[in-house]
N, C-alpha and C. Protein backbone atom coordinates (compact mmCIF):
# COMPACT_ATOMS: atom_id res chain seq x y z
N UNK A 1 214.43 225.85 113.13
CA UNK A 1 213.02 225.89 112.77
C UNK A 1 212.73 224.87 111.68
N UNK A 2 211.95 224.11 111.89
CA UNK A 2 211.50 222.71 111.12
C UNK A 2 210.36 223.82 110.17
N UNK A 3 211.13 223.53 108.40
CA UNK A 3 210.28 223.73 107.40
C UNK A 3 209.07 223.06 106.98
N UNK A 4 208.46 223.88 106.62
CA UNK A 4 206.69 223.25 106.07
C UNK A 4 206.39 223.53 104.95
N UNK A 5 206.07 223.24 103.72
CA UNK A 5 205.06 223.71 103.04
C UNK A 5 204.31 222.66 102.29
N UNK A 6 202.67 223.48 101.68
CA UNK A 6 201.78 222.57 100.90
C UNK A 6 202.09 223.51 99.11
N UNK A 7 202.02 222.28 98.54
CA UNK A 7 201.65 222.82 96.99
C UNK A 7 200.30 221.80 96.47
N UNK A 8 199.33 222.39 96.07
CA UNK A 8 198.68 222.08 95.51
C UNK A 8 198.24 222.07 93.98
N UNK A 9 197.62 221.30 93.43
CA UNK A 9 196.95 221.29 92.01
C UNK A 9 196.35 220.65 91.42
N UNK A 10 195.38 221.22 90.54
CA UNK A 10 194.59 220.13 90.16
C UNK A 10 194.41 218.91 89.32
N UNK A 11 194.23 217.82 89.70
CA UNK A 11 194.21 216.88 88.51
C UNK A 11 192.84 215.92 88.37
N UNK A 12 192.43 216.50 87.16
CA UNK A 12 191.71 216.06 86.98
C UNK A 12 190.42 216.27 87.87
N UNK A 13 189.36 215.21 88.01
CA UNK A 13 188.51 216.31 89.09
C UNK A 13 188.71 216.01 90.77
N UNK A 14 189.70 215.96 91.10
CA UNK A 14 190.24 215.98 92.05
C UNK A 14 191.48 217.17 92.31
N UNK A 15 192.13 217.71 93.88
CA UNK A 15 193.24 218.49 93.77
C UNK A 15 194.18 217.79 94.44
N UNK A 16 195.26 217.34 94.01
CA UNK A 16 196.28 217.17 94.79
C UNK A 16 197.15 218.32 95.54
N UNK A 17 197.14 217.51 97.07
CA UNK A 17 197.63 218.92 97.89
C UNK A 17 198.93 217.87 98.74
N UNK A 18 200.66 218.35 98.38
CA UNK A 18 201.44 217.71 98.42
C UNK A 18 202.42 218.37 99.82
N UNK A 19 202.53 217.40 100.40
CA UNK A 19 202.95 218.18 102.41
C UNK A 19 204.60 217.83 101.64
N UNK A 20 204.97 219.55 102.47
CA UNK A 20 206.83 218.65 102.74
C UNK A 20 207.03 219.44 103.83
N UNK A 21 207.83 218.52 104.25
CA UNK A 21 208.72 219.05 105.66
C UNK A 21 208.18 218.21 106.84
N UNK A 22 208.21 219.06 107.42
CA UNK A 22 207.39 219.03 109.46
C UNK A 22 206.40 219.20 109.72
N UNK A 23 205.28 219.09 110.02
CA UNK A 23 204.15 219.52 110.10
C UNK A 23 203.30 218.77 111.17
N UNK A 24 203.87 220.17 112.08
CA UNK A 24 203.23 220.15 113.90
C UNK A 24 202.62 221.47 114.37
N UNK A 25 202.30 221.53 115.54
CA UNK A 25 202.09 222.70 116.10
C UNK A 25 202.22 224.09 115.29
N UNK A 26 203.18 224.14 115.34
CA UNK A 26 204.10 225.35 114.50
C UNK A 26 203.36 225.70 113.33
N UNK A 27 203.39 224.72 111.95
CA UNK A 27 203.37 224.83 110.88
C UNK A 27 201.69 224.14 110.79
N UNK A 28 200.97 223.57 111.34
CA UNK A 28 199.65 223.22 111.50
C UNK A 28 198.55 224.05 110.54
N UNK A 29 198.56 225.41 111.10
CA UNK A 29 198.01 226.56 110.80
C UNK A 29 197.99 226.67 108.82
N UNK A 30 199.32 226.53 108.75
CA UNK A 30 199.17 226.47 106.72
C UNK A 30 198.46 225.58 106.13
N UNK A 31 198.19 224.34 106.73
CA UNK A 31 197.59 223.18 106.31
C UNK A 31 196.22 223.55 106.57
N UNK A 32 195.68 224.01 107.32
CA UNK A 32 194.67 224.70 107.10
C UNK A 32 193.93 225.92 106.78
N UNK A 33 194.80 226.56 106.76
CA UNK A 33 194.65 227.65 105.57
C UNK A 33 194.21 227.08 104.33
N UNK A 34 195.42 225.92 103.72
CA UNK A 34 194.85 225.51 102.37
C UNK A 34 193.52 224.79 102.24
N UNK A 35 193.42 223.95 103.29
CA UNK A 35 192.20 223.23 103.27
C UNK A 35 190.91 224.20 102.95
N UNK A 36 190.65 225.29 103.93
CA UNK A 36 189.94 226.82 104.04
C UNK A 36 189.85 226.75 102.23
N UNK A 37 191.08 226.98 102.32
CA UNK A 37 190.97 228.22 100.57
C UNK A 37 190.12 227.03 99.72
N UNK A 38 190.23 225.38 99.80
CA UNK A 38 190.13 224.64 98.68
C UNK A 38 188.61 224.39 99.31
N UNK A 39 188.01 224.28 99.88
CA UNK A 39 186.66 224.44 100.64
C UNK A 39 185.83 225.58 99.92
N UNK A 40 186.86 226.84 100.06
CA UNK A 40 185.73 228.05 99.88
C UNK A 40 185.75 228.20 98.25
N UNK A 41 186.55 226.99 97.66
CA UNK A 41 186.78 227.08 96.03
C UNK A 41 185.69 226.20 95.61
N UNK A 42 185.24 225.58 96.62
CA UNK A 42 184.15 224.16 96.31
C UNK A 42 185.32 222.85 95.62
N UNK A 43 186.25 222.85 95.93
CA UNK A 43 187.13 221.66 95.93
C UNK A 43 187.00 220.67 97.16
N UNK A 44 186.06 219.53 96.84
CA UNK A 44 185.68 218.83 98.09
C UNK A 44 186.76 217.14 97.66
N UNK A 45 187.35 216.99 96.19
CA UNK A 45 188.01 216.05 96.49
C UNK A 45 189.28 216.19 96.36
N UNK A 46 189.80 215.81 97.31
CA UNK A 46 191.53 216.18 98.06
C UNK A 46 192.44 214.35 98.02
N UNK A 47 193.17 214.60 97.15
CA UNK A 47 194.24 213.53 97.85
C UNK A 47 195.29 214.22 98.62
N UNK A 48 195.80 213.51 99.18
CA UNK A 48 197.20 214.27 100.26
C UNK A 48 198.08 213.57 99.88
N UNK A 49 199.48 214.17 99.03
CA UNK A 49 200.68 213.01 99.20
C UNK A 49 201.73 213.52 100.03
N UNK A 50 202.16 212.19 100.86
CA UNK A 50 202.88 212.60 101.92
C UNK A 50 204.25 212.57 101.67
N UNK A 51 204.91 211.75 100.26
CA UNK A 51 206.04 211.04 99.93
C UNK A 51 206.97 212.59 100.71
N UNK A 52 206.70 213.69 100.59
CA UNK A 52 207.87 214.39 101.14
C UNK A 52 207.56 214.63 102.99
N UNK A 53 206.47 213.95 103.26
CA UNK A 53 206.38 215.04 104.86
C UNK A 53 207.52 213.48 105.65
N UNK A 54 208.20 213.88 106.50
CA UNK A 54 208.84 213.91 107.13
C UNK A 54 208.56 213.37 108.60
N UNK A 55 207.42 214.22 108.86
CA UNK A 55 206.89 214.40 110.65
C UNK A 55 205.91 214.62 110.20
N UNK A 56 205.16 213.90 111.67
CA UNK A 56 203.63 214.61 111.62
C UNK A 56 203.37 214.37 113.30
N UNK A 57 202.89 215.80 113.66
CA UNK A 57 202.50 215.68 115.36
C UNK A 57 200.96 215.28 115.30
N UNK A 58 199.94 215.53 116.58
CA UNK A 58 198.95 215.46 116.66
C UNK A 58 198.32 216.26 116.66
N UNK A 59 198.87 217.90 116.42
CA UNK A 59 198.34 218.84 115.64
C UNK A 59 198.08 218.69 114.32
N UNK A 60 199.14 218.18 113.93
CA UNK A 60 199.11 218.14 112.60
C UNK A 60 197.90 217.25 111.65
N UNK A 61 197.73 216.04 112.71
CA UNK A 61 196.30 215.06 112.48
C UNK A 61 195.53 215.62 113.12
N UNK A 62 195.22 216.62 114.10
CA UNK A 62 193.94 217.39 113.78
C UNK A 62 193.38 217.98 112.84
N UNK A 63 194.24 218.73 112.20
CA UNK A 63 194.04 219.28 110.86
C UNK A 63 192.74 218.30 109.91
N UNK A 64 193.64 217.42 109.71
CA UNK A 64 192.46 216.37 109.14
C UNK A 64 191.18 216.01 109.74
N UNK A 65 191.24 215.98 111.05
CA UNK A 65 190.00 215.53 112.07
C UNK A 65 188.85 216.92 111.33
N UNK A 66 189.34 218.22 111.97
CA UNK A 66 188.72 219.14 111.41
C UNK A 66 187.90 219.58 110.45
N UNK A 67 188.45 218.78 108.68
CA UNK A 67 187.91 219.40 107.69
C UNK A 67 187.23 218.26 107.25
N UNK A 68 187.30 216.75 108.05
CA UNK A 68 186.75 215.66 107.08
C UNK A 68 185.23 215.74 107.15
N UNK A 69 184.83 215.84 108.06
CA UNK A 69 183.14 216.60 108.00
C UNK A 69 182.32 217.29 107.05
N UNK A 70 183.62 218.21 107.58
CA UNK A 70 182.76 219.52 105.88
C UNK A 70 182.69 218.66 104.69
N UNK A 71 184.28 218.60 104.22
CA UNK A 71 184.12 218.06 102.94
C UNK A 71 183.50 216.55 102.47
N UNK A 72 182.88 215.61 103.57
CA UNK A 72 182.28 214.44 103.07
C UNK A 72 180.97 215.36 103.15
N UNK A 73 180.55 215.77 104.01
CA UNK A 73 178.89 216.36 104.09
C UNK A 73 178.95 217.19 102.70
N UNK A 74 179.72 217.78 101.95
CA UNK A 74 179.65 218.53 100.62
C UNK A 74 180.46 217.17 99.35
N UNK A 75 180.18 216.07 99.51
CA UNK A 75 180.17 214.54 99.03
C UNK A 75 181.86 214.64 98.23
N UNK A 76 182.18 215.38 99.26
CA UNK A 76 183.47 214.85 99.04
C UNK A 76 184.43 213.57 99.60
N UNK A 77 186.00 213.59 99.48
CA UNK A 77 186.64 213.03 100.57
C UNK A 77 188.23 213.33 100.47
N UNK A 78 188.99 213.20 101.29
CA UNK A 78 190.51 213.56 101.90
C UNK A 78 191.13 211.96 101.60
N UNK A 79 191.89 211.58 100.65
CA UNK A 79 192.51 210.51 100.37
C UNK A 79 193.69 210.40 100.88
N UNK A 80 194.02 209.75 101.76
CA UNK A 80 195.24 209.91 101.62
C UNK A 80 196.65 208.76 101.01
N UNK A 81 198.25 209.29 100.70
CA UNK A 81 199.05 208.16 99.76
C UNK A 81 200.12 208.71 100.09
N UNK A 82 201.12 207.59 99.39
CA UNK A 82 202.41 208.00 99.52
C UNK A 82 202.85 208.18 100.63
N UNK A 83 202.56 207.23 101.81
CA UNK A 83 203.03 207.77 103.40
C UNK A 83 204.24 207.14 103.57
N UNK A 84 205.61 208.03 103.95
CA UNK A 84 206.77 207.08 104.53
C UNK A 84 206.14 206.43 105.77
N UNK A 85 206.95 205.14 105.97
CA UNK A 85 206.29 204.72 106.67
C UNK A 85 206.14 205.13 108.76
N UNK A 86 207.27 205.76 108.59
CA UNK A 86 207.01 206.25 110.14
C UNK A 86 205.93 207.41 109.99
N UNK A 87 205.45 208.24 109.23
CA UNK A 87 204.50 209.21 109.26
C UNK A 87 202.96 207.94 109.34
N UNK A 88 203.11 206.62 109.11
CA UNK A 88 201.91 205.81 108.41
C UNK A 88 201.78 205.20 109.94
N UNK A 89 202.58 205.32 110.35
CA UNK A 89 202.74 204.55 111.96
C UNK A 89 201.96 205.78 113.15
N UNK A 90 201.80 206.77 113.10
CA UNK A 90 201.50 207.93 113.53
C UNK A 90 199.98 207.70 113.64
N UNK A 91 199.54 207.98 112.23
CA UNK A 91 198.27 207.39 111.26
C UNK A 91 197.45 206.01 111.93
N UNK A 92 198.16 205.43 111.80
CA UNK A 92 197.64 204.07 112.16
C UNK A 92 197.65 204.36 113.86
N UNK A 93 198.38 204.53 114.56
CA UNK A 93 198.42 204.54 115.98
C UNK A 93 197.12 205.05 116.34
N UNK A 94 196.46 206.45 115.83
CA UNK A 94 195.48 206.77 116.22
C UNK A 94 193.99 206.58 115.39
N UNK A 95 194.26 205.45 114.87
CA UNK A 95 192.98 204.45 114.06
C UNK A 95 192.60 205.40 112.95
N UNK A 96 193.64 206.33 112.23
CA UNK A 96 193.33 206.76 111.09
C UNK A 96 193.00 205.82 109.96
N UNK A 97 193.06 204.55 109.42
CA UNK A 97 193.44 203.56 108.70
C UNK A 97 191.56 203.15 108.75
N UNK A 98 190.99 203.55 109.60
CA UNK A 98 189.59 203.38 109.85
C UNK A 98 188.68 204.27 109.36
N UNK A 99 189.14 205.52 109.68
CA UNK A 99 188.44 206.69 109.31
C UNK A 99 188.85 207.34 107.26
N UNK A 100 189.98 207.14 106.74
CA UNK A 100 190.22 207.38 105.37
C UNK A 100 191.20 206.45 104.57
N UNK A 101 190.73 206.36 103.65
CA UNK A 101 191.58 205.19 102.72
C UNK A 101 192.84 205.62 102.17
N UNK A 102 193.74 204.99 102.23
CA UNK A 102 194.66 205.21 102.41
C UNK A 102 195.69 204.09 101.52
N UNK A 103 196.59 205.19 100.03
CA UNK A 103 196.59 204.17 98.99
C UNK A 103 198.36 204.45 98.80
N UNK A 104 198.97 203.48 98.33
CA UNK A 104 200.21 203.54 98.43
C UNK A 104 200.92 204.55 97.59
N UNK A 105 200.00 204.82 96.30
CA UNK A 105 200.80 205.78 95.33
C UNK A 105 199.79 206.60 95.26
N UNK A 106 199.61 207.87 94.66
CA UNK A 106 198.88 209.06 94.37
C UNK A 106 198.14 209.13 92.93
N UNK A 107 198.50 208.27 92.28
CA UNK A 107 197.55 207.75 90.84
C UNK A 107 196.37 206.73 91.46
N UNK A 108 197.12 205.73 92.09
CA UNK A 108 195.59 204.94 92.76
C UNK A 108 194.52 205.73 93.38
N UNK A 109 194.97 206.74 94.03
CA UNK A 109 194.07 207.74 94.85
C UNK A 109 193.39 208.18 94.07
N UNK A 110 193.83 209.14 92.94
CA UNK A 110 193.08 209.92 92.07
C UNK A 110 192.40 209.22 91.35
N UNK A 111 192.93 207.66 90.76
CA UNK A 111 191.44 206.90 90.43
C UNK A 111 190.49 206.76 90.81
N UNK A 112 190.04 206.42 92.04
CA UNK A 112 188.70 206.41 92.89
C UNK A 112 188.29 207.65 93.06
N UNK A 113 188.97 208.60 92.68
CA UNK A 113 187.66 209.79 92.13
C UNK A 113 187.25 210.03 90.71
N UNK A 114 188.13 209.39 89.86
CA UNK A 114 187.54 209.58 89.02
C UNK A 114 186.18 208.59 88.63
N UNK A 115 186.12 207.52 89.49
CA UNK A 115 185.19 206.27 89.37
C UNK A 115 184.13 206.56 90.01
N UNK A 116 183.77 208.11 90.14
CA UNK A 116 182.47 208.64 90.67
C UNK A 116 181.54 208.68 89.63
């Protein structure tokens, strides 16, 4: 069984929400759970660091398809950083690189929210 988990926290006025493991089908479901909980907290700006995820299916980039709506329509946004690069190849394959910005380290990310 391929492990999953998210830890999140806040920095600054943004939350960092940090993937490790696998995260497909299976484990999909937690990633949105957290998204849920940080939504119904009114946490609309999210970086994602990926430096620990591993895998990512096309469940797993639904997840994101899902919540980027809500949280730009509530003037947020889903940053994402830190992608190894086969998880960035995934990303890019399905023209994610179009739809969210996407920054090499997780301090660059959290700058452009604070430059609101």
């Amino acid at each position: 069984m391929n492990e999953f988990k998210v830890l999140t926290r806040d920095s600054g006025n943004a939350v960092v929400m940090e993937l490790h493991g696998f995260l497909d089908a299976h484990t999909a479901p937690e990633l949105e759970k957290t998204f849920s909980e940080l939504i119904g907290k009114g946490k609309f700006n999210i970086v994602v660091n990926f430096s620990e995820l591993n895998y990512i299916s096309s469940a797993g980039l639904g997840v994101f398809m899902a919540y980027i709506d809500e949280i730009r329509t509530n003037h947020g946004d889903i940053k994402l950083a830190n992608m190894q690069q086969k998880v960035y190849n995934v990303f890019d394959l399905l023209g994610f690189p179009f739809l969210y910005e996407i920054y090499k380290d997780q301090d660059e990310a959290l700058r452009k929210f604070s430059n609101h």
